[in-house]
C-alpha atoms as a PDB file:
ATOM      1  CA  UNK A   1      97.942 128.214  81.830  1.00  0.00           C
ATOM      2  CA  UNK A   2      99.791 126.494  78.948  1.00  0.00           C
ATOM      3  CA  UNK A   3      98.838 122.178  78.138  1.00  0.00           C
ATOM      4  CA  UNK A   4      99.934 120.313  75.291  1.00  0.00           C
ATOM      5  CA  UNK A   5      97.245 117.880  73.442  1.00  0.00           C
ATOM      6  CA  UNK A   6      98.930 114.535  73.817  1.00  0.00           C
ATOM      7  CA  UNK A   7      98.212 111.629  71.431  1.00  0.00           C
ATOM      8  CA  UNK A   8      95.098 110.462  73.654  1.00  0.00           C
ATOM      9  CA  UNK A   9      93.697 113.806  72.816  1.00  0.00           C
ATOM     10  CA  UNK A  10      93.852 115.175  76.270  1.00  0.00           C
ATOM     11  CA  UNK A  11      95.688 118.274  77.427  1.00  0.00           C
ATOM     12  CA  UNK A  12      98.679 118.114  79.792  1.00  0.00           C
ATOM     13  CA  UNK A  13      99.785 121.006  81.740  1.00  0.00           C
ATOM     14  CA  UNK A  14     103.400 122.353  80.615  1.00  0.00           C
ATOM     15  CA  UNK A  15     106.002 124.604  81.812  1.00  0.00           C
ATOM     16  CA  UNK A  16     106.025 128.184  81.058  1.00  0.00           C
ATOM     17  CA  UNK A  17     108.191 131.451  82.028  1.00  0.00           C
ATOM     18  CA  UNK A  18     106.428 135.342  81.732  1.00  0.00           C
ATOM     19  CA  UNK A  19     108.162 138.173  81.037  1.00  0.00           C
ATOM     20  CA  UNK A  20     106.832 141.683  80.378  1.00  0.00           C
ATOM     21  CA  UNK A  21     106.998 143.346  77.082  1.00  0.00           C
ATOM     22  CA  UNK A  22     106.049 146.657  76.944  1.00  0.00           C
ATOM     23  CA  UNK A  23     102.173 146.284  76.762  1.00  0.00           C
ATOM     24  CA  UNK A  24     102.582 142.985  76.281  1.00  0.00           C
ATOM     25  CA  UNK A  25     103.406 139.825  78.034  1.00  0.00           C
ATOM     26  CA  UNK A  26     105.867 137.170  76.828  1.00  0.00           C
ATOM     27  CA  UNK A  27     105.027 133.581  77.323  1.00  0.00           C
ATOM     28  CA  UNK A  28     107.968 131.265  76.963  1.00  0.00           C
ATOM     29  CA  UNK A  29     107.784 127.297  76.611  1.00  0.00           C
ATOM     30  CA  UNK A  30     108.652 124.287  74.877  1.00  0.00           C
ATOM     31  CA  UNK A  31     106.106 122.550  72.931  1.00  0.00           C
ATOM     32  CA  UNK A  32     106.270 118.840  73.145  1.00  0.00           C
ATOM     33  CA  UNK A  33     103.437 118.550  70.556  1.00  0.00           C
ATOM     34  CA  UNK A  34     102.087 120.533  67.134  1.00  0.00           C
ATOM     35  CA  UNK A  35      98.793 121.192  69.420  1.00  0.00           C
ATOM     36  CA  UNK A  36      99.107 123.679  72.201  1.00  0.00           C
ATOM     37  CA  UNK A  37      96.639 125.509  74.246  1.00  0.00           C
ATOM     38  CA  UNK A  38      97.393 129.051  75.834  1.00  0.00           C
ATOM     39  CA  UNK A  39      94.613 130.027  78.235  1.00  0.00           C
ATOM     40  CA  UNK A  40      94.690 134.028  79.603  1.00  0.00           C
ATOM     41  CA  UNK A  41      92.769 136.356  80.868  1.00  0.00           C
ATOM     42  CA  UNK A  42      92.182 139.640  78.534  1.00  0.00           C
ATOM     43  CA  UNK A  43      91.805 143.107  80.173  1.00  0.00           C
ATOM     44  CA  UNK A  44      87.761 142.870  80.583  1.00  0.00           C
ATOM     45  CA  UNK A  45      85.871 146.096  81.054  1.00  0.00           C
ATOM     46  CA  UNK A  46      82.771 146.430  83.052  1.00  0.00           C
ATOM     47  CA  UNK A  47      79.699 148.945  83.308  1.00  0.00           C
ATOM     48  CA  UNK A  48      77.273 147.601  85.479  1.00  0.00           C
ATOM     49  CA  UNK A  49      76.173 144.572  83.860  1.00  0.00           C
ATOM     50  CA  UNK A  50      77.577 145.043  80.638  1.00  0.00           C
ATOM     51  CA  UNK A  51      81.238 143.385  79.706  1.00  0.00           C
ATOM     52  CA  UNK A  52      83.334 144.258  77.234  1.00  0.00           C
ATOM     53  CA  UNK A  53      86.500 142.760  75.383  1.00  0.00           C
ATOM     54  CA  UNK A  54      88.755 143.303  72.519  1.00  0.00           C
ATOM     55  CA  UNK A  55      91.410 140.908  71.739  1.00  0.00           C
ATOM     56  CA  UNK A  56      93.939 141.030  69.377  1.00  0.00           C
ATOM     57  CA  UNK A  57      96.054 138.933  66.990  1.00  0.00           C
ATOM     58  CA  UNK A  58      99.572 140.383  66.546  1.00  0.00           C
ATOM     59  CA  UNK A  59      99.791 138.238  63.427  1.00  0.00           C
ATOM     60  CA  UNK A  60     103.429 138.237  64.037  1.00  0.00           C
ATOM     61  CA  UNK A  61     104.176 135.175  61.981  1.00  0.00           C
ATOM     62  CA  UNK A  62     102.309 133.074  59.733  1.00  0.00           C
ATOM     63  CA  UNK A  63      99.498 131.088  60.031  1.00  0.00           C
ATOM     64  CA  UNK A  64      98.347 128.251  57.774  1.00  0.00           C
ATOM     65  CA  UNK A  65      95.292 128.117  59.300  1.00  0.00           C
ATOM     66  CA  UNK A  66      93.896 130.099  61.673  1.00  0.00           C
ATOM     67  CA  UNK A  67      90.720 129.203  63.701  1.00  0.00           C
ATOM     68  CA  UNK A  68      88.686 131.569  65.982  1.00  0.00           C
ATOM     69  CA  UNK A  69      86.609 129.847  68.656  1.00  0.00           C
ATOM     70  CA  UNK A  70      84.872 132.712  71.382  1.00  0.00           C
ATOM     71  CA  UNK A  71      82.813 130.771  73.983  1.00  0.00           C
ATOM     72  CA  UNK A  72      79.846 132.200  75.808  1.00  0.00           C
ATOM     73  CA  UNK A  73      79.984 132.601  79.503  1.00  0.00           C
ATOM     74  CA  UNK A  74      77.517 130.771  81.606  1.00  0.00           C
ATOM     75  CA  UNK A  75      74.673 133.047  82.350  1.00  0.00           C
ATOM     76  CA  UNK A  76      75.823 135.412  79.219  1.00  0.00           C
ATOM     77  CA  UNK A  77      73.195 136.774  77.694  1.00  0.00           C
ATOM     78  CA  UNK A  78      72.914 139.301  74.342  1.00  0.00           C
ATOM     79  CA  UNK A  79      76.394 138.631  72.590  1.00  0.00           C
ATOM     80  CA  UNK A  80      77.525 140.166  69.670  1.00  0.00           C
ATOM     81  CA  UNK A  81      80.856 139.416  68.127  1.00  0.00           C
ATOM     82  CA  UNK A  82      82.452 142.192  65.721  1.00  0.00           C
ATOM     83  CA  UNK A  83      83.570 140.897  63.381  1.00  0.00           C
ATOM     84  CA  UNK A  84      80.814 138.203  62.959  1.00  0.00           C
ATOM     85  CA  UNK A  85      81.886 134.583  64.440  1.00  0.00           C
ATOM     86  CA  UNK A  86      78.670 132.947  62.380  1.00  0.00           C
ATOM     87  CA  UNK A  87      76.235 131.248  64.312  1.00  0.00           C
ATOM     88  CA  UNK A  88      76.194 129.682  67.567  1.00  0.00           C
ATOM     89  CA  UNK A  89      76.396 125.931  68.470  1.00  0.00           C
ATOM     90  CA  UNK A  90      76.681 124.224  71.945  1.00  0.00           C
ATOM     91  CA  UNK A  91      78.992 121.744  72.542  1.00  0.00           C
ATOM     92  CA  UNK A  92      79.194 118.075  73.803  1.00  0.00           C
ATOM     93  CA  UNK A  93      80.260 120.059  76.988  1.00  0.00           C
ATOM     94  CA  UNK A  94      76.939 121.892  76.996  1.00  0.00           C
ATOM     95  CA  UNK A  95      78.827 125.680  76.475  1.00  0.00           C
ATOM     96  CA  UNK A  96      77.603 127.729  73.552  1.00  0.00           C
ATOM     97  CA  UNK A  97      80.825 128.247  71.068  1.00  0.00           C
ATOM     98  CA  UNK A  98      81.442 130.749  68.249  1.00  0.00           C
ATOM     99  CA  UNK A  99      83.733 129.412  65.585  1.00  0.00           C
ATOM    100  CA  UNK A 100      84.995 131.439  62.661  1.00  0.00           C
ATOM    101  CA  UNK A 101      87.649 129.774  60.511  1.00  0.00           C
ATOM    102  CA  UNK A 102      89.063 132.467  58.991  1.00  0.00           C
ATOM    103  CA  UNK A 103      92.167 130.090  57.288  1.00  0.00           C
ATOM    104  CA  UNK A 104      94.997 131.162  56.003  1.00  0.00           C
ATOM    105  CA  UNK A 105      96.739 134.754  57.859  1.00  0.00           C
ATOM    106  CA  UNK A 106     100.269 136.214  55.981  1.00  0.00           C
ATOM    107  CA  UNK A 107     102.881 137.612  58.585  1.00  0.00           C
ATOM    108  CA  UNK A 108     101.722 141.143  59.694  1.00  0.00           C
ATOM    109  CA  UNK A 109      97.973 140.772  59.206  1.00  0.00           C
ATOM    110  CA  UNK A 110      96.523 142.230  61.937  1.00  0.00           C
ATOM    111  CA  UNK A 111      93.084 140.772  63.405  1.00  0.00           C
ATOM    112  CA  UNK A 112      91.095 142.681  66.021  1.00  0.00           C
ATOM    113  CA  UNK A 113      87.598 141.016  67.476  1.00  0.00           C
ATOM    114  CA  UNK A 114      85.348 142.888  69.931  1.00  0.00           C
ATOM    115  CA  UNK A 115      83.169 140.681  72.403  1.00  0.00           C
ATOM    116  CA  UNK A 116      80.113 142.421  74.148  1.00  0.00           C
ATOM    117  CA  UNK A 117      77.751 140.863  76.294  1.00  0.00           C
ATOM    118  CA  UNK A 118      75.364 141.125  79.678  1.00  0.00           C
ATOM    119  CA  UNK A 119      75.903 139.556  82.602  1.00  0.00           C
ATOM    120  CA  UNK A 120      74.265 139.552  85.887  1.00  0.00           C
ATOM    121  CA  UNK A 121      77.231 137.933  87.859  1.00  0.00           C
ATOM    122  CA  UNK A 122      80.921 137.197  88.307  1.00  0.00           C
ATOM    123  CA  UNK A 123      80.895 133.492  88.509  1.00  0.00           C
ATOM    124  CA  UNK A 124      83.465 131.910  86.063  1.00  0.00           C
ATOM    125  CA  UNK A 125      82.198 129.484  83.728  1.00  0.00           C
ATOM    126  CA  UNK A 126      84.589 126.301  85.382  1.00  0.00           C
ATOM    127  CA  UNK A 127      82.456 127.439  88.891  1.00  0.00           C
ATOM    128  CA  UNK A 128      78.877 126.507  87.166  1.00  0.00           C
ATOM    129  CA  UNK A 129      79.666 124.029  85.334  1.00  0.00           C
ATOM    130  CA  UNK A 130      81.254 120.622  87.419  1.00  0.00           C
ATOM    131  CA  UNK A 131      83.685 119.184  85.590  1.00  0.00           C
ATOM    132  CA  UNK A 132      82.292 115.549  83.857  1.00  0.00           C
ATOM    133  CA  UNK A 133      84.376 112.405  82.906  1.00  0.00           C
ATOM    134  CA  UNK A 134      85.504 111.602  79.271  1.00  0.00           C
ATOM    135  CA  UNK A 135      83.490 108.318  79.052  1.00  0.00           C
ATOM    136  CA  UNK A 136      80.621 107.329  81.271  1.00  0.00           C
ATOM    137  CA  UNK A 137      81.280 105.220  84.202  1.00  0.00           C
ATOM    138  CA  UNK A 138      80.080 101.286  83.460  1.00  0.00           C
ATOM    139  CA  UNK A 139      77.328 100.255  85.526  1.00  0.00           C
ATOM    140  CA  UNK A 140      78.503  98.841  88.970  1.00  0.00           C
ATOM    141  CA  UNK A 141      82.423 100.549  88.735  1.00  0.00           C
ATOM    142  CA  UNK A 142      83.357 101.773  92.185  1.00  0.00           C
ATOM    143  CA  UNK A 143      83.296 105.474  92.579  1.00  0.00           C
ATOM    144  CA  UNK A 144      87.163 106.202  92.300  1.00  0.00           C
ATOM    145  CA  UNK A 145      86.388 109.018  94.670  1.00  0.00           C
ATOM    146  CA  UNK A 146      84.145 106.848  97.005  1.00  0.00           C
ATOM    147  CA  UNK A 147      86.536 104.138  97.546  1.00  0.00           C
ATOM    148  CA  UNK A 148      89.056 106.640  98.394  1.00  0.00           C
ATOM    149  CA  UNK A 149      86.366 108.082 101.288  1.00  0.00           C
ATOM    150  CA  UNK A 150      86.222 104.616 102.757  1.00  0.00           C
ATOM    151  CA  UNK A 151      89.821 104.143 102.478  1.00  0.00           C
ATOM    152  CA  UNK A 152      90.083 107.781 104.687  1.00  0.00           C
ATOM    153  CA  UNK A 153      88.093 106.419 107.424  1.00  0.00           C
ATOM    154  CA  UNK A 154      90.483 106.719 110.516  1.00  0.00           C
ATOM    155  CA  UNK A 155      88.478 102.394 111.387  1.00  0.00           C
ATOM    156  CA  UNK A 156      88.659 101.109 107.864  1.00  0.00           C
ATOM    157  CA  UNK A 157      92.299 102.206 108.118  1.00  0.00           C
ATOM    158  CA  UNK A 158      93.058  99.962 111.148  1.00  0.00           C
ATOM    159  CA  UNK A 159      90.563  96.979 110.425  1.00  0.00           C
ATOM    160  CA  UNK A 160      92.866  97.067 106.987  1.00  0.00           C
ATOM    161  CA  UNK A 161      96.014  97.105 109.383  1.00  0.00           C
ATOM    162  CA  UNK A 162      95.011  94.230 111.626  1.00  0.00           C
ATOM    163  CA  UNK A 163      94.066  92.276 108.960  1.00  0.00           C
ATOM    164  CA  UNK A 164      97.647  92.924 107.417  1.00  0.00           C
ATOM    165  CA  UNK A 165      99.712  91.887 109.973  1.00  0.00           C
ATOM    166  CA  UNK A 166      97.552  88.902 111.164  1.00  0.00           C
ATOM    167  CA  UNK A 167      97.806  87.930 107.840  1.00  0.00           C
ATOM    168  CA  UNK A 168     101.905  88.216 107.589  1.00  0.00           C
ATOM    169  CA  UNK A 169     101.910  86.531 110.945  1.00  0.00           C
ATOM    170  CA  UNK A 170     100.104  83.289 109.938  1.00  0.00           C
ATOM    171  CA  UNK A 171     102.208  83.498 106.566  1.00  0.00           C
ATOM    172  CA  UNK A 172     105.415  83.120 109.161  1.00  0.00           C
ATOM    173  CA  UNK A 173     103.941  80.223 111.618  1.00  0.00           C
ATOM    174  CA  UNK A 174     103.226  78.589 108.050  1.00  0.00           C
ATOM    175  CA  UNK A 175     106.536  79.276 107.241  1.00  0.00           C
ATOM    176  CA  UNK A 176     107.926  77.691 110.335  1.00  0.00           C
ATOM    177  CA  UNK A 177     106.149  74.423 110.561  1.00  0.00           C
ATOM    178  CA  UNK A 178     106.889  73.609 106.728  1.00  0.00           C
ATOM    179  CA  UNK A 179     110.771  73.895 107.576  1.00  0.00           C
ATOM    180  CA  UNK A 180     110.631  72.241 110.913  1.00  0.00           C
ATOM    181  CA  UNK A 181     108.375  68.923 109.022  1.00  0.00           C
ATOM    182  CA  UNK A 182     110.900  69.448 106.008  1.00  0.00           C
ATOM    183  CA  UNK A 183     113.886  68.816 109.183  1.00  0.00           C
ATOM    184  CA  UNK A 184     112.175  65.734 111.146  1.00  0.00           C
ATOM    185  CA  UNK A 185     111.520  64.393 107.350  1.00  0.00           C
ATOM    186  CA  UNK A 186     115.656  64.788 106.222  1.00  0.00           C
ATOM    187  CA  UNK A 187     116.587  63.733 109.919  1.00  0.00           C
ATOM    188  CA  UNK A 188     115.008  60.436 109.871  1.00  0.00           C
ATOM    189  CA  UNK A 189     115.904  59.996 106.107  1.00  0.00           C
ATOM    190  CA  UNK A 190     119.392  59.874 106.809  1.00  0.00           C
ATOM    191  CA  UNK A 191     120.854  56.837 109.642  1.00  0.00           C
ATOM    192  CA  UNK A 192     124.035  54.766 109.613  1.00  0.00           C
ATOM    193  CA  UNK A 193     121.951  51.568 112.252  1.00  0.00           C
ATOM    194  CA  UNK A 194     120.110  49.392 110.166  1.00  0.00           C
ATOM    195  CA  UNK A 195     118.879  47.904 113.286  1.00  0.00           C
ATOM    196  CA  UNK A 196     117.432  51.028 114.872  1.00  0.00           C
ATOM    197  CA  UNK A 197     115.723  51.805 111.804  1.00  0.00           C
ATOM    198  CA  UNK A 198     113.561  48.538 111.747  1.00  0.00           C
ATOM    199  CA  UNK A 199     113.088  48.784 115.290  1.00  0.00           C
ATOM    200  CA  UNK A 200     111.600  52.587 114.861  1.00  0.00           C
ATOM    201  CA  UNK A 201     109.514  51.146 112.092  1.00  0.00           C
ATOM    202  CA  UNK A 202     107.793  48.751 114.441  1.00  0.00           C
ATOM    203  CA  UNK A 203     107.086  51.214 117.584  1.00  0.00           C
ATOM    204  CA  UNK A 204     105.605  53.097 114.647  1.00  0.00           C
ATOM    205  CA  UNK A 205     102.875  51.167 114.359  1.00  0.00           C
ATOM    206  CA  UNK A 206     100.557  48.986 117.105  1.00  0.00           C
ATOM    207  CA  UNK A 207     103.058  46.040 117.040  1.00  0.00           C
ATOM    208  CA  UNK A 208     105.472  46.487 120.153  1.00  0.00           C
ATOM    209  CA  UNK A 209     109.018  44.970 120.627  1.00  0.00           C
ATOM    210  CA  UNK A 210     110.005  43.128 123.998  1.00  0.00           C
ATOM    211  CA  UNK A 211     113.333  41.601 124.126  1.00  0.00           C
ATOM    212  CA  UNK A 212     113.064  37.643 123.873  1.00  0.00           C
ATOM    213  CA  UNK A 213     115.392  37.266 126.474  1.00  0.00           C
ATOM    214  CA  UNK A 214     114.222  38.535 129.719  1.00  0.00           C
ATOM    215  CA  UNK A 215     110.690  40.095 128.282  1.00  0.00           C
ATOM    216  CA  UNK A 216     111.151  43.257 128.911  1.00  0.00           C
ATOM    217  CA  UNK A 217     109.561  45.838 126.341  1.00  0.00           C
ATOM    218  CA  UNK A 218     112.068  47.540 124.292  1.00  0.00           C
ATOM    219  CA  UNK A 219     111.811  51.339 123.708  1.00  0.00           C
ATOM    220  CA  UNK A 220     111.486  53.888 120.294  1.00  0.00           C
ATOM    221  CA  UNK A 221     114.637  53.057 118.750  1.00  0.00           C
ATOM    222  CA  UNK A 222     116.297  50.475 120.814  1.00  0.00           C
ATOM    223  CA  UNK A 223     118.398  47.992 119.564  1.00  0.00           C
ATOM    224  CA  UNK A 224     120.018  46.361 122.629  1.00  0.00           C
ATOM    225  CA  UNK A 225     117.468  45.795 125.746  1.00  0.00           C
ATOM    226  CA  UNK A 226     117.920  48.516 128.130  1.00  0.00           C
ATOM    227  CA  UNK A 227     117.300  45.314 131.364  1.00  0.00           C
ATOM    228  CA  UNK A 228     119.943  42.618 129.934  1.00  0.00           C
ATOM    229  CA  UNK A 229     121.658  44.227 127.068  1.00  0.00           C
ATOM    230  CA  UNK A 230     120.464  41.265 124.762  1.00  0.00           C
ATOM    231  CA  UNK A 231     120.439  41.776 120.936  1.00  0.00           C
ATOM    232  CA  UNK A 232     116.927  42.516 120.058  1.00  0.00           C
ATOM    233  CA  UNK A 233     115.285  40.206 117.353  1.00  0.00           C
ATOM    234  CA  UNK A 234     113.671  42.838 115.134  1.00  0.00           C
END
């Protein structure tokens, strides 16, 4: 596994190609950033409960500044590290770490480092340990993780749906009645009949028209009466 350390400090997976190389295996990738991290398995060799590991830097180019950092397995127990890492120190991720800064390495300095230790298992260190967040969780945040359990339900799923398209359905009728008032509102705005307008205006209201001719009462809108075809007086 190859990840670049971005400027928020965190490591990204990046591409890589393999290629064999003898006794050796050739990693190929571009680095986006000056940090990289290059995570392998060595050859580790086991008698009963006893492991055993020798890695090797090729010291096939320089180094300005080279750091060694061994970390004890979970569950580990009697390491020794030849040459000596110094002492051990846990970490904020609660994994014991030997660090040896052994600075700066010329081109063609070969550095060997044998790693013994006990064992009663083959559980991996990532297995025992859960992984943790990078800051705590505030007080009364949603579980990311929760919410998305809710959000799985096959009932929460359609409650959500109903409530979706109920919701776009009102939004239309809405829609729909503000055009159609909008309409009436322009329609009645715009008339060429003085006369019919006044008249509307009255039947409006609680006052009714009847014709002064023959008494009859004059409908919405009329300007002539609909019995004797008199003039109405609006």
């Amino acid at each position: 596994s190859v990840a670049m350390q971005d400027v928020d400090n965190l490591l990204y997976n990046i591409n890589y190609t393999t290629a064999d190389d003898g006794d050796w295996v050739k990693v190929s990738f571009i680095a986006p950033s000056q940090n990289v991290q290059l995570e392998y398995y060595s050859p580790l060799t086991k008698t009963g409960q006893v492991r055993n590991i020798v890695y090797t830097w090729p010291a096939d180019y320089k180094v300005n500044n080279l750091i060694f950092r061994v970390q004890q397995p979970v569950n580990a127990t009697q390491m020794t590290i030849m040459p000596t890492q110094g002492s051990s120190a846990k970490d904020q991720d609660g994994i014991t770490y030997y660090t040896n800064p052994v600075g700066a390495v010329a081109e063609g300095t070969v550095i060997t480092i044998k790693i013994n230790y006990t064992k009663s298992d083959d559980k991996l260190t990532s297995v025992l340990i859960p992984p943790r967040p990078s800051t705590p969780i505030p007080t009364g945040q949603t579980n990311p993780s929760n919410l998305l359990q809710v959000l799985n339900n096959p009932l929460v799923a359609i409650m959500v749906g109903v409530v979706l398209v109920g919701g776009g359905a009102f939004w239309l009728f809405s829609q729909r009645q503000t055009r159609r008032v909008s309409a009436f509102h322009r329609h009645r705005g715009v008339t060429t009949n003085p006369g019919r307008e006044a008249v509307a205006e009255k039947m409006s209201g609680d006052e009714a028209v009847y014709c002064h001719q023959c008494g009859k009462r004059a409908g919405v809108g009329d300007v002539f009466c609909r019995s004797c075809g008199t003039r109405l007086h609006v």
